[in-house]
Protein backbone atom coordinates (compact mmCIF):
# COMPACT_ATOMS: atom_id res chain seq x y z
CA UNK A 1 -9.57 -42.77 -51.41
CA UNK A 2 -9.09 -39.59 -53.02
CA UNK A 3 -10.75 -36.52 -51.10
CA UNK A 4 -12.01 -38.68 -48.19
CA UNK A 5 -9.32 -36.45 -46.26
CA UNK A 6 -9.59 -32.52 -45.45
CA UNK A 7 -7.86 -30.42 -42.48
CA UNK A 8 -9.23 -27.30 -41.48
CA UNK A 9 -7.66 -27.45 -38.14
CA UNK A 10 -5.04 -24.13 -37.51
CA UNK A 11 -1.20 -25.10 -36.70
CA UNK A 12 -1.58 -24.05 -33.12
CA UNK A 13 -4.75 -26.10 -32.22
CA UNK A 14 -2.97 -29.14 -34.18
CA UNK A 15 -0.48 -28.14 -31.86
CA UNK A 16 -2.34 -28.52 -28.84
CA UNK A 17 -4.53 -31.32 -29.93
CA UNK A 18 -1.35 -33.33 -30.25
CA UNK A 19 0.79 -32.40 -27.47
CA UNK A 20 3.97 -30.81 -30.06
CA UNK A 21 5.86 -28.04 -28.78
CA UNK A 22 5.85 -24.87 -30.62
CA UNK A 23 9.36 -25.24 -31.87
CA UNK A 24 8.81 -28.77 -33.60
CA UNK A 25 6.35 -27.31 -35.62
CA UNK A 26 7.14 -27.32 -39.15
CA UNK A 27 3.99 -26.17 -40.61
CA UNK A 28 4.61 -22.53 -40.33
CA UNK A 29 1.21 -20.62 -40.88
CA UNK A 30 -0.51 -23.32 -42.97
CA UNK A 31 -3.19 -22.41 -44.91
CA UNK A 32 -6.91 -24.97 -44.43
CA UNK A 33 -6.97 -27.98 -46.50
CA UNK A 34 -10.45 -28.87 -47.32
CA UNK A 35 -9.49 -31.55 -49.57
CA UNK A 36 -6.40 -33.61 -49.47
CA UNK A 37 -5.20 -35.94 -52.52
CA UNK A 38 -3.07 -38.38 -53.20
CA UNK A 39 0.64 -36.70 -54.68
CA UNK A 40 -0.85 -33.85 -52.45
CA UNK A 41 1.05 -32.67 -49.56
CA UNK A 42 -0.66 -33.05 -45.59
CA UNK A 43 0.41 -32.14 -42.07
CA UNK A 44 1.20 -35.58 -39.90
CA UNK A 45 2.55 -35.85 -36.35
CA UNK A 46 5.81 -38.05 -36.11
CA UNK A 47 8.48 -38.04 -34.01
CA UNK A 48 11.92 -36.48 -35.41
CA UNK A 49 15.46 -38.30 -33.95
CA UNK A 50 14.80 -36.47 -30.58
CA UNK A 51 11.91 -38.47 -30.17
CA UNK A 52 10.25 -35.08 -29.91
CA UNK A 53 6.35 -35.17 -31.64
CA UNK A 54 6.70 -32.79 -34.37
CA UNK A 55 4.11 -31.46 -37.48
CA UNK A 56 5.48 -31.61 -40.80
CA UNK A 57 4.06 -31.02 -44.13
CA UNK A 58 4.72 -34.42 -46.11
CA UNK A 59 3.69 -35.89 -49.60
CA UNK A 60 1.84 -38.58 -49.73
CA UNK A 61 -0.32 -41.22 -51.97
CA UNK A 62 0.98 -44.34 -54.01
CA UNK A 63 3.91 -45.24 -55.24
CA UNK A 64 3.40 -46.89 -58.75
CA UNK A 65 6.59 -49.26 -60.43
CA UNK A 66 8.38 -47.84 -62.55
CA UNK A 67 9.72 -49.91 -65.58
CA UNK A 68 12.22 -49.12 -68.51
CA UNK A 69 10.20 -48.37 -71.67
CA UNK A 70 13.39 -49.79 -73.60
CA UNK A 71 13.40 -53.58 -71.68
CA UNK A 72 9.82 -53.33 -70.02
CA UNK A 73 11.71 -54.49 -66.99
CA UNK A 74 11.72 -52.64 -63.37
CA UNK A 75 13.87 -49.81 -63.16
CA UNK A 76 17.07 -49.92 -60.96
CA UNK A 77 15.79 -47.03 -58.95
CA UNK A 78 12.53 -49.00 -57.57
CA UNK A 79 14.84 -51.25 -55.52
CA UNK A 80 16.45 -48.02 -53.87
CA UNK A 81 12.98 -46.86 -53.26
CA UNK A 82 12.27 -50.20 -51.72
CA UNK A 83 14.88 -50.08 -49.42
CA UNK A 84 14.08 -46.77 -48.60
CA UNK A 85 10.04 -47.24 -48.06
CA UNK A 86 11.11 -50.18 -46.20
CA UNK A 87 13.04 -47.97 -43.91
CA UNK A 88 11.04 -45.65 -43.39
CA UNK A 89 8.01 -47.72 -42.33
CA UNK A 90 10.26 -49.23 -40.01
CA UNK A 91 10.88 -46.34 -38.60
CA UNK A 92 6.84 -45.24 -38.51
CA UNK A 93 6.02 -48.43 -37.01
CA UNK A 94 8.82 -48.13 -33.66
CA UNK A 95 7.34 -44.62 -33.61
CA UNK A 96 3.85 -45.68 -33.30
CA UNK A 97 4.59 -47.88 -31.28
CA UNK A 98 6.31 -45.44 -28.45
CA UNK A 99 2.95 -43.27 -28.58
């Protein structure tokens, strides 16, 4: 999957493309990506707690376990990023769902 993904779209055709008001745009004057990676960062349309469609700049890629190198076993952290990814694609999927 890695560099299957560019963007060489401007902010204010992303804009219109996607119907998101000039003041939800949190891109600012983003420069062309004309290859996107995973740990990389890439503009998305979501909607923010107004329900609003806004552009943000966002990491993304995979999230690998993390485990103690003392006990070998799972960090404490990885069930806080559970809950949290959990959450959060919650949240993605009731927003995809209202487009």
């Amino acid at each position: 999957m890695c560099n299957l993904y560019s963007n060489t779209m401007p902010p204010a055709a992303m804009r219109q493309l996607f119907a998101v008001d000039a003041k939800y745009d949190q891109l600012g004057n983003a420069e062309p990506l004309p290859a996107i990676f995973p740990k990389g960062t890439a503009p998305i349309v979501a909607l923010d707690d107004d329900r609003k469609r806004a552009l943000w700049n966002t990491h993304w890629g995979f999230v690998l376990p993390q485990v103690s190198k003392k006990t070998g076993k799972p960090s404490k952290m990885d069930a806080y990023y559970d809950r949290k990814r959990a959450e959060r694609e919650a949240r993605t999927a009731r927003q995809i769902s209202d487009i």
